[in-house]
Every structure is written in C-alpha cells, then in structure tokens.
Protein backbone atom coordinates (compact mmCIF):
# COMPACT_ATOMS: atom_id res chain seq x y z
CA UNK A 1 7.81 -10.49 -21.90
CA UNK A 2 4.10 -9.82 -20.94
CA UNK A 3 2.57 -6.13 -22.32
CA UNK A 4 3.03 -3.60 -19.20
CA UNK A 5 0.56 -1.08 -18.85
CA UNK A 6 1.05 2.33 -16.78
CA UNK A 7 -2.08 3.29 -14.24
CA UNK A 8 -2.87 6.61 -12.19
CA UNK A 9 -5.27 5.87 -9.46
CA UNK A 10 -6.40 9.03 -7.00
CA UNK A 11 -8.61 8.59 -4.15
CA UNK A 12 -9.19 10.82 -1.03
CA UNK A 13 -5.58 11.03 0.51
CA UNK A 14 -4.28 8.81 -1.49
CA UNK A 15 -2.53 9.36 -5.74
CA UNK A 16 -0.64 6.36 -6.83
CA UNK A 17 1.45 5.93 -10.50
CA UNK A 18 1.73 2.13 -10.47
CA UNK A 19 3.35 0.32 -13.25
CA UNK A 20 2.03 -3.35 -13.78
CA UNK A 21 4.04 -5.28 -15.91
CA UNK A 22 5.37 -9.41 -17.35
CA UNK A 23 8.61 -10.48 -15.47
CA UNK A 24 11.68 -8.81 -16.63
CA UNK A 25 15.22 -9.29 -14.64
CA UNK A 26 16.74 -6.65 -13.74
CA UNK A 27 19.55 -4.87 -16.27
CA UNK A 28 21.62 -1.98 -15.17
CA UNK A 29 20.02 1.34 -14.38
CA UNK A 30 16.41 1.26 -14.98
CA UNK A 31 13.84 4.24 -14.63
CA UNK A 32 13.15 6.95 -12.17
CA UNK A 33 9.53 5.99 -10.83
CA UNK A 34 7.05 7.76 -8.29
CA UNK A 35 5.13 5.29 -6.75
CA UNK A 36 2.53 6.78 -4.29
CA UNK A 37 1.56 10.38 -2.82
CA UNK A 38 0.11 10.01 0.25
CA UNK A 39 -2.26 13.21 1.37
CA UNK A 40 -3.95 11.56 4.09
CA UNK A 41 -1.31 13.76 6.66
CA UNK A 42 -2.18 17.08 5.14
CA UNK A 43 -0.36 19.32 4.77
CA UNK A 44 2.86 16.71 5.10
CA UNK A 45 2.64 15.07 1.72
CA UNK A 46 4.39 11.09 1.39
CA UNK A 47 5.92 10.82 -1.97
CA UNK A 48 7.18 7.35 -2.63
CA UNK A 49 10.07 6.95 -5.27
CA UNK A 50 11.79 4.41 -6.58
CA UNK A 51 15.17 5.49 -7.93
CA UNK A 52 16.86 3.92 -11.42
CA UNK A 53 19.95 2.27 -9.32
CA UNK A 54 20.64 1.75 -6.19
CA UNK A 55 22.25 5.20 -4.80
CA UNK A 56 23.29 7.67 -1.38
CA UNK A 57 22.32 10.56 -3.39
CA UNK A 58 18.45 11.95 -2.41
CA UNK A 59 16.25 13.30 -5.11
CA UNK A 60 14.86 16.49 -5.67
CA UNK A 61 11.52 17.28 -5.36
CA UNK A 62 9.44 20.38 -6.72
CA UNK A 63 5.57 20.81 -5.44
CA UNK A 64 4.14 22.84 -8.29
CA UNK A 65 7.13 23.96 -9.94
CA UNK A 66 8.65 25.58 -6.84
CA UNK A 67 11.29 24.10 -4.70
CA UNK A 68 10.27 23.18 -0.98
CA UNK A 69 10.91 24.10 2.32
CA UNK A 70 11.33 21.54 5.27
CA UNK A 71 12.03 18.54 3.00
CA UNK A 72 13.44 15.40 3.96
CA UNK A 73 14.32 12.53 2.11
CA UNK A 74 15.07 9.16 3.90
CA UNK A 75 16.25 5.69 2.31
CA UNK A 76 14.17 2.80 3.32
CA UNK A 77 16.46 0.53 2.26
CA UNK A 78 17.20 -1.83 5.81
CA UNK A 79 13.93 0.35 7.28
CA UNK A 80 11.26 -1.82 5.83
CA UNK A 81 8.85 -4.70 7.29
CA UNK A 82 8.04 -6.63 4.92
CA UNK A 83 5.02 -9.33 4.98
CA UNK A 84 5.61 -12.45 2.83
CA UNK A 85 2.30 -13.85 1.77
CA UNK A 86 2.81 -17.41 0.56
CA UNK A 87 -0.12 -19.11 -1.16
CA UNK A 88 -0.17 -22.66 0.09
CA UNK A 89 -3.52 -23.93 -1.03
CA UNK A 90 -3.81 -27.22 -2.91
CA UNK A 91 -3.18 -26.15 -6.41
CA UNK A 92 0.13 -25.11 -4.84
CA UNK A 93 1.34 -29.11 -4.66
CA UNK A 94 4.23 -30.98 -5.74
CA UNK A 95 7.33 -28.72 -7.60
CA UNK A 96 5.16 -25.12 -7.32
CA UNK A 97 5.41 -24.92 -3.21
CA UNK A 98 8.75 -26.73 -3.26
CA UNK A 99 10.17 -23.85 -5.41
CA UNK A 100 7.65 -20.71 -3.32
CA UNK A 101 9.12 -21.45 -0.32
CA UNK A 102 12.61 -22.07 -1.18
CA UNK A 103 12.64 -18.79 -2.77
CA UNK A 104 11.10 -16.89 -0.15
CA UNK A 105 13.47 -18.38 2.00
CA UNK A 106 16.36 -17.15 -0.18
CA UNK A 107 14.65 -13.52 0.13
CA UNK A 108 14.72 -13.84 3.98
CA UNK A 109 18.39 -15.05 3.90
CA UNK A 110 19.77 -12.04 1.86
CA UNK A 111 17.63 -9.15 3.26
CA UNK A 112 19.84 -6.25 4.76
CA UNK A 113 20.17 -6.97 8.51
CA UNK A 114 17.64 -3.90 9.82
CA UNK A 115 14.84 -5.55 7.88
CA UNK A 116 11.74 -6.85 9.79
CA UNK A 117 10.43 -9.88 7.88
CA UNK A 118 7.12 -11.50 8.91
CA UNK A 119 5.85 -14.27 6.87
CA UNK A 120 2.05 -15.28 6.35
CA UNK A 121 0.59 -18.70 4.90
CA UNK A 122 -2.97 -18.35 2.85
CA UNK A 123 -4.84 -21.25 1.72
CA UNK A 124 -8.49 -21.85 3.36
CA UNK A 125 -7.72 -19.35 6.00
CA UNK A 126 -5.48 -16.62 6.23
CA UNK A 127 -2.85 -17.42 9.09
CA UNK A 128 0.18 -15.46 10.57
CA UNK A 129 2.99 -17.60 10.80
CA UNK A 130 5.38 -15.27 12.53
CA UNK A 131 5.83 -11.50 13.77
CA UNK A 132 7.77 -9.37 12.53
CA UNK A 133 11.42 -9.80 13.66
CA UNK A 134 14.84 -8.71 12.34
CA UNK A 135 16.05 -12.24 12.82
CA UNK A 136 14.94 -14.25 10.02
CA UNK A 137 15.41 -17.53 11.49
CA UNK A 138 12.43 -18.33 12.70
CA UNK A 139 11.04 -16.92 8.80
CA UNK A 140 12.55 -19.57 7.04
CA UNK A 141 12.32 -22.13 9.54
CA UNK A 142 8.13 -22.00 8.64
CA UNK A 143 8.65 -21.26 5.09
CA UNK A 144 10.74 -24.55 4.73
CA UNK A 145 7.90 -26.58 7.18
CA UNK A 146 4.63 -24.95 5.03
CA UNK A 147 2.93 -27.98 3.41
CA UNK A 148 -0.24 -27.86 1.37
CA UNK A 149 -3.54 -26.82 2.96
CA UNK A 150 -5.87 -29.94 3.64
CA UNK A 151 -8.75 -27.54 3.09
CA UNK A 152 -10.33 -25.77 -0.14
CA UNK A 153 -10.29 -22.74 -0.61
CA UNK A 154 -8.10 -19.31 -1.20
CA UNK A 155 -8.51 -16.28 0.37
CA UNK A 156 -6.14 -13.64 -0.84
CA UNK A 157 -7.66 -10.93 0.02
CA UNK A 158 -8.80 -11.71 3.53
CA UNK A 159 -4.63 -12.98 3.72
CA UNK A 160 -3.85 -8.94 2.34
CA UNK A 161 -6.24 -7.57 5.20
CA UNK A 162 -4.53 -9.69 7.53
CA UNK A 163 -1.06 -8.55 6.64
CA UNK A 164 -2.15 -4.75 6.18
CA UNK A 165 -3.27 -5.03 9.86
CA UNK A 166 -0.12 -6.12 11.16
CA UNK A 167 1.86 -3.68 9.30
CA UNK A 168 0.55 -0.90 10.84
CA UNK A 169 1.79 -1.75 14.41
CA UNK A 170 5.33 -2.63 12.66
CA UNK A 171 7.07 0.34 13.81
CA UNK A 172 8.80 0.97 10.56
CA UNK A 173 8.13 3.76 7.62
CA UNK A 174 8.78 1.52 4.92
CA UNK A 175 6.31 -1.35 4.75
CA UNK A 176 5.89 -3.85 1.88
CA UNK A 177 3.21 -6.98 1.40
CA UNK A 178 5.01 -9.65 -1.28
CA UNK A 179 2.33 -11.99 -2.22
CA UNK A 180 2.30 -15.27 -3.97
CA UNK A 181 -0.40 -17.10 -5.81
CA UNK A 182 -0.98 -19.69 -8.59
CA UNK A 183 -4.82 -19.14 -8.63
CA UNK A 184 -7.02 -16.68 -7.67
CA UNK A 185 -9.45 -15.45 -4.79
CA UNK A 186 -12.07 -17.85 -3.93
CA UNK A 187 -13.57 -18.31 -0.39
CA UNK A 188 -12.56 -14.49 1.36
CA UNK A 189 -14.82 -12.44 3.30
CA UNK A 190 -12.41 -9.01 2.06
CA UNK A 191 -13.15 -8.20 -1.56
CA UNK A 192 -10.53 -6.73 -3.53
CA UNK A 193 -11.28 -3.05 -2.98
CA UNK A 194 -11.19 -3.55 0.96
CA UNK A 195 -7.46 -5.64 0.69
CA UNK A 196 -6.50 -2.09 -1.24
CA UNK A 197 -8.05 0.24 1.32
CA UNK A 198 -6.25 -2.06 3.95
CA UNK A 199 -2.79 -1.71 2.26
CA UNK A 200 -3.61 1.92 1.99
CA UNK A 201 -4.72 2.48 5.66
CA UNK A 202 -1.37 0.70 6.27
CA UNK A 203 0.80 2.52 3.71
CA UNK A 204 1.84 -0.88 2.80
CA UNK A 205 2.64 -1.39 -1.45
CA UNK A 206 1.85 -4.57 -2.58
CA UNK A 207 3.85 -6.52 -4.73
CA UNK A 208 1.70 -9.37 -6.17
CA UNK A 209 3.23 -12.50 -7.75
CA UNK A 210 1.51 -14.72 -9.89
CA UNK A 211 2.01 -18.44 -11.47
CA UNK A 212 -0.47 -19.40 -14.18
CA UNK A 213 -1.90 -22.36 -13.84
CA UNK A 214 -5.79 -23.54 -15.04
CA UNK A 215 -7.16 -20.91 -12.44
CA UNK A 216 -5.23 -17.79 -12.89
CA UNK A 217 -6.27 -14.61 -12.90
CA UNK A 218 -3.56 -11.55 -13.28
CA UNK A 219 -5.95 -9.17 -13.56
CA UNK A 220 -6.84 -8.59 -9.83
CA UNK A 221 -3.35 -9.05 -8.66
CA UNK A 222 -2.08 -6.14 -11.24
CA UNK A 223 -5.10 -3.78 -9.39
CA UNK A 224 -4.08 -4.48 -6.42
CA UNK A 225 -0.19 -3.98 -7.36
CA UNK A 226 -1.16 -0.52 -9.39
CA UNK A 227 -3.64 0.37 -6.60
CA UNK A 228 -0.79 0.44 -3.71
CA UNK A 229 1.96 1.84 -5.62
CA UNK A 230 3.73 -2.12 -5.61
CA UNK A 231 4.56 -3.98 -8.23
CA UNK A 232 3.15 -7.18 -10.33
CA UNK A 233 4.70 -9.83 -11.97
CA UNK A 234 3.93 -12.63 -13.97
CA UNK A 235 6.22 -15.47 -13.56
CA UNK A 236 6.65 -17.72 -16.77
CA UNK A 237 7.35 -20.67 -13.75
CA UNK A 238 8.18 -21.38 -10.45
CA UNK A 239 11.48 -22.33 -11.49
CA UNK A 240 11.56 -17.93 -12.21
CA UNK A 241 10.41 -17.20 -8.21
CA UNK A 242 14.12 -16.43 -7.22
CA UNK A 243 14.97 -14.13 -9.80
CA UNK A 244 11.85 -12.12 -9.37
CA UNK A 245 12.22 -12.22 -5.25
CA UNK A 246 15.80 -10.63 -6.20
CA UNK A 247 14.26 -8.02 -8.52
CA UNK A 248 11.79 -6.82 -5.60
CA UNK A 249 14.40 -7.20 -3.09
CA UNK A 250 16.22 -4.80 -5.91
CA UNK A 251 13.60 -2.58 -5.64
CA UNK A 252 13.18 -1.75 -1.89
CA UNK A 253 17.23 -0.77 -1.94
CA UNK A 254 16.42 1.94 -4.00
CA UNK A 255 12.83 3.02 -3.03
CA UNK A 256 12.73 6.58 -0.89
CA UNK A 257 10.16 8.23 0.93
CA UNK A 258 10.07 12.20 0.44
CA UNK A 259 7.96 13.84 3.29
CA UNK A 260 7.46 17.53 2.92
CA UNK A 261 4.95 20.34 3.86
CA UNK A 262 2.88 21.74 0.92
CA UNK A 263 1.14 25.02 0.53
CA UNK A 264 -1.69 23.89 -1.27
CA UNK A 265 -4.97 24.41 -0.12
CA UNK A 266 -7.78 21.38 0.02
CA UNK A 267 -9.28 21.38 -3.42
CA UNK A 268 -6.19 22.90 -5.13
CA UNK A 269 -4.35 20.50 -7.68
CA UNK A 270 -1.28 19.30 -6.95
CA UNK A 271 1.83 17.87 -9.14
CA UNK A 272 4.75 16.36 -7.47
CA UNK A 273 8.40 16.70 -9.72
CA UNK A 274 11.25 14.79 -8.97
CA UNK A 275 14.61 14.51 -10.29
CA UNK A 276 17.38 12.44 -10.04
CA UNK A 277 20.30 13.19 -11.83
CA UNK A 278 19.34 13.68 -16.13
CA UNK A 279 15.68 12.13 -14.98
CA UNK A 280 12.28 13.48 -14.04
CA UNK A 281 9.37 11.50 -12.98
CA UNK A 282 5.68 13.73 -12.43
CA UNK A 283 2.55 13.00 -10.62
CA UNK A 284 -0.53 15.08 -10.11
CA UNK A 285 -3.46 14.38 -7.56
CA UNK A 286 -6.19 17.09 -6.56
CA UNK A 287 -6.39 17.49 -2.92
CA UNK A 288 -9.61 16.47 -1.44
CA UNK A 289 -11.38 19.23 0.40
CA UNK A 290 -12.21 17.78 2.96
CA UNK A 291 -8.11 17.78 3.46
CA UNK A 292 -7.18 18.82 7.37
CA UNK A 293 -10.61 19.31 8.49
CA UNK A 294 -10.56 18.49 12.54
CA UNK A 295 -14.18 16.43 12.07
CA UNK A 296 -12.16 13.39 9.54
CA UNK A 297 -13.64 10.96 7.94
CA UNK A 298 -14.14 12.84 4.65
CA UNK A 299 -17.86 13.70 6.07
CA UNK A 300 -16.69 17.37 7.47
CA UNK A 301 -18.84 18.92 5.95
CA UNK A 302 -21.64 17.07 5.98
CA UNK A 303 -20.89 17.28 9.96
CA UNK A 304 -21.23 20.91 9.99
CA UNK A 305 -24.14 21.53 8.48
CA UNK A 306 -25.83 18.81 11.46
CA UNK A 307 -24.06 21.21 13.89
CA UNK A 308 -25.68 23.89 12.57
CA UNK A 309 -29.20 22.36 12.06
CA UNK A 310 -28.90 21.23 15.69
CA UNK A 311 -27.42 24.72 16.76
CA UNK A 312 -30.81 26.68 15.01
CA UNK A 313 -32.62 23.88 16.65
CA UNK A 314 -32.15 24.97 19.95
CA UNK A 315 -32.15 28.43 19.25
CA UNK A 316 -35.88 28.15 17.84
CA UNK A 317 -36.34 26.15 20.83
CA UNK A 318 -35.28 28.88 23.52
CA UNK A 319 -37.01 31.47 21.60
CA UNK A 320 -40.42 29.87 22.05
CA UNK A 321 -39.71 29.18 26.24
CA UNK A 322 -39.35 32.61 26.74
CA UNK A 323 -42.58 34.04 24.10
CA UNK A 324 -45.34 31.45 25.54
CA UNK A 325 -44.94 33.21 29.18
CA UNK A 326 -45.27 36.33 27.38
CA UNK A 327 -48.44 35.33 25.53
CA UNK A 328 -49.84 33.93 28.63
CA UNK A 329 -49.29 37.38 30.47
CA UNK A 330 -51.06 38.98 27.56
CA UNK A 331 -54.12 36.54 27.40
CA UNK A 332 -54.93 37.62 30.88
C-alpha cells in the first residue's frame, strides 16, 4: 500500500480533514472520520462524517465541548448525486478504458435506487454525457459507448468545474464528483485551485482516481481529494477500478451530514467533536469575521468603510451649499 498522509485545509467558510491515501479494500469496521465543516451558512454549521460501518444510529456532535441545540443528523446514503468523471483521452486506449467504463458501469448498476447518477466524459474537452437521473440506464448505456478522444489533450480541471456546476442545481444534499484519470491536466482553462473552489461552491467532495502510467501525477489529484473533504486513490491497475468503485460506493452508505446552529461569534475558534459509539473524531476551524455579514463576499468590511467615506462625502458636501450663501451675504 501507498504512504497516506492526513491534511487540514481552512479557508473562509470552508475547514476540511481530508485523508489521502494508496488503495486499500475495504476490511470490517474502519475509522470514524470528519470530512468537511462547512461555515459558509453561518450560524448553521455542515459537518460531514463518515462513520466506521455502515449504521441507523446518528452521531453525536459537541461544538466546543458543549452539547447542541437544534441538531439534526441525516444519512445521505440513497440522497446523493453523484458525477462520474471518466477520463477518455488517448492514453486511456486499449485494456485501461475497457476496464474504466466497465467499472463505472458496475457502480451505476449497484447504486441504491434514490441515487441521481450523472456521468461526464473528459478528454480534449470537458463534455456532459447525461443529467442527473435516478434511472441509470441511460448512465451505462454512454459509459459502455465512450471510445477514445480523437483529440489531444486533458482537461481535468475544466471537466471538475463542469461537474461542480451541475451539482449545484441537483436538488440533493449529498453530492459527490468520482473522477478518473491515467495522466494528468494538460490543455484546461480551470487551474486546480478554481476546480476546488468549484467543488466547494457546490459542496461537492471529490473523490479522485488515478492509474499510473508515463504521465501521472498523484499529487494534484490527492489536493484536490484533501481539499473537498473526498477521497484519493491510487490504483496499482485498471484491473483494481471495481474494487475501489465498491470502496467509494462503501463510503457514501455511511457518510452523514450534521447541520446545527452554533453560538460562536465570527472570529471565535471553533472545534467540532463527534462520537460514535467508543470513537471520537475532532476538527477545529476559526470562523472568518466576515461570517454573516449582510454585504458577502468576504469584503464587508472593506464595504463599510466606502459607505462611510461616501456618507462624510456628502455631508462635507451639504455643509459647504449652505456656508457659501452665507459668505456671500457677508461680503456684501
């Protein structure tokens, strides 16, 4: 197995604890796991959890070491969309596509029956193959029809943009972007911190999957994977592509989302608890201060301080109408 490392990435609105990790099949109960804490609703804080089995029994959830009020924990097991991102560009010939798309396919066949699937092809362009739909028919009809891309090129990132976008019109709380490469990111207008801020702006995780071949690069797909609160694996072949699509499809069956309203103040720090059974997982973010203000886009208040100027501005202004006439009356 690959080394795994453990990252903590905090941005305005956003904490995520993402684990990045070499392919490992799943074996019995695993670890409890928080994923993501979304801020960007202040004061409802997301916290996204991934239990150690599969389970009916909610977590618990502490903000700060005391219990919360108004808490509710939903399953998004059958509740997700998830976007399948299948790399199709022309490193992907012969056995390597063969073996993508029957395993995706495999994925679409065995996903719980509430699950919106949509699927996406990326090669020279980024393309949406089909919408979102609970019926996965039409899913693996394209994934079984994808051939190689005529064209050079491979743009991942403008394909994770693309998917992000769609995501956020889903309809569903749980939303997922699975993507599969050989290579890396060549030819895309999106660099690799906008495909994050996209998946974030969507509260989409990504889980990234990569085959080495002569262009490879995990390093990128892990960042985007730890970035988004998903998952990365390394897969030894493509002969490996069904076990890991199992393992992810694993995963969403036991991931929660925990919505709750916090006390916190912008600017206070925050750390999220949660237990499940004899396990604990923590996670702390600082709350931007710019958290809640009514003028958004983390420029509040650079927005007051123009009202103000603009408010003295026409207060000098008035001042001065009403002292020339006096002047004048004086002059004569």
């Amino acid at each position: 197995m690959a080394s795994s490392c453990r990252v903590v990435v905090a941005a305005a609105g956003l904490a995520v604890v993402g684990v990045c990790a070499g392919f490992a099949p799943a074996a019995g109960v695993g670890k409890l796991e928080i994923r993501r804490i979304d801020t960007g609703s202040y004061p409802s804080i997301r916290v996204l959890v991934v239990l150690p089995a599969t389970s009916q029994t909610a977590p618990t959830l502490t903000d700060d070491g005391q219990a919360v009020s108004g808490l509710t924990a939903e399953n998004l097991a059958g509740h997700e969309s998830v976007a399948l991102v299948v790399d199709h560009s022309q490193s992907m010939h012969g056995r390597t596509l063969v073996d993508a798309t029957h395993a995706a396919t495999a994925f679409v066949n065995e996903k719980p029956a509430a699950e919106q699937i949509a699927v996406f092809a990326v090669g020279a362009e980024a393309t949406s193959l089909t919408g979102f739909s609970t019926d996965g028919s039409d899913a693996a009809d394209v994934l079984q029809g994808l051939s190689v891309d005529e064209h050079y090129g491979t743009v991942l990132w403008d394909a994770v943009r693309l998917a992000a976008n769609s995501l956020r019109h889903s309809g569903l709380r749980g939303r997922t972007i699975i993507i599969l490469t050989d290579g890396q990111n060549t030819t895309s207008k999106t660099t690799l911190q906008g495909a994050i801020k996209a998946a974030r702006a969507a509260r989409a995780a990504v889980y990234t999957i990569g085959i080495p071949d002569s262009t490879y690069q995990p390093k990128p797909l892990e960042q985007l994977a730890a970035a988004t609160g998903g998952h990365f694996y390394r897969a030894p072949s493509s002969a490996q592509l069904p076990t890991i699509y199992r393992e992810i499809g694993s995963e969403l069956r036991r991931t929660w989302l925990l919505v709750y309203p916090t006390a916190d103040r912008p600017g206070d720090k925050l750390t999220v608890v949660v237990r499940y059974h004899d396990q604990r997982a923590a996670a702390t973010t600082t709350l931007s201060p710019t958290l809640g203000n009514p003028v958004g886009n983390g420029n509040g208040a650079l927005q007051v301080l123009r009202g103000l100027a603009i408010a003295a501005a026409v207060l000098t202004a008035a001042v001065l109408l009403i002292r020339i006439p006096m002047r004048r009356r004086r002059w004569r």
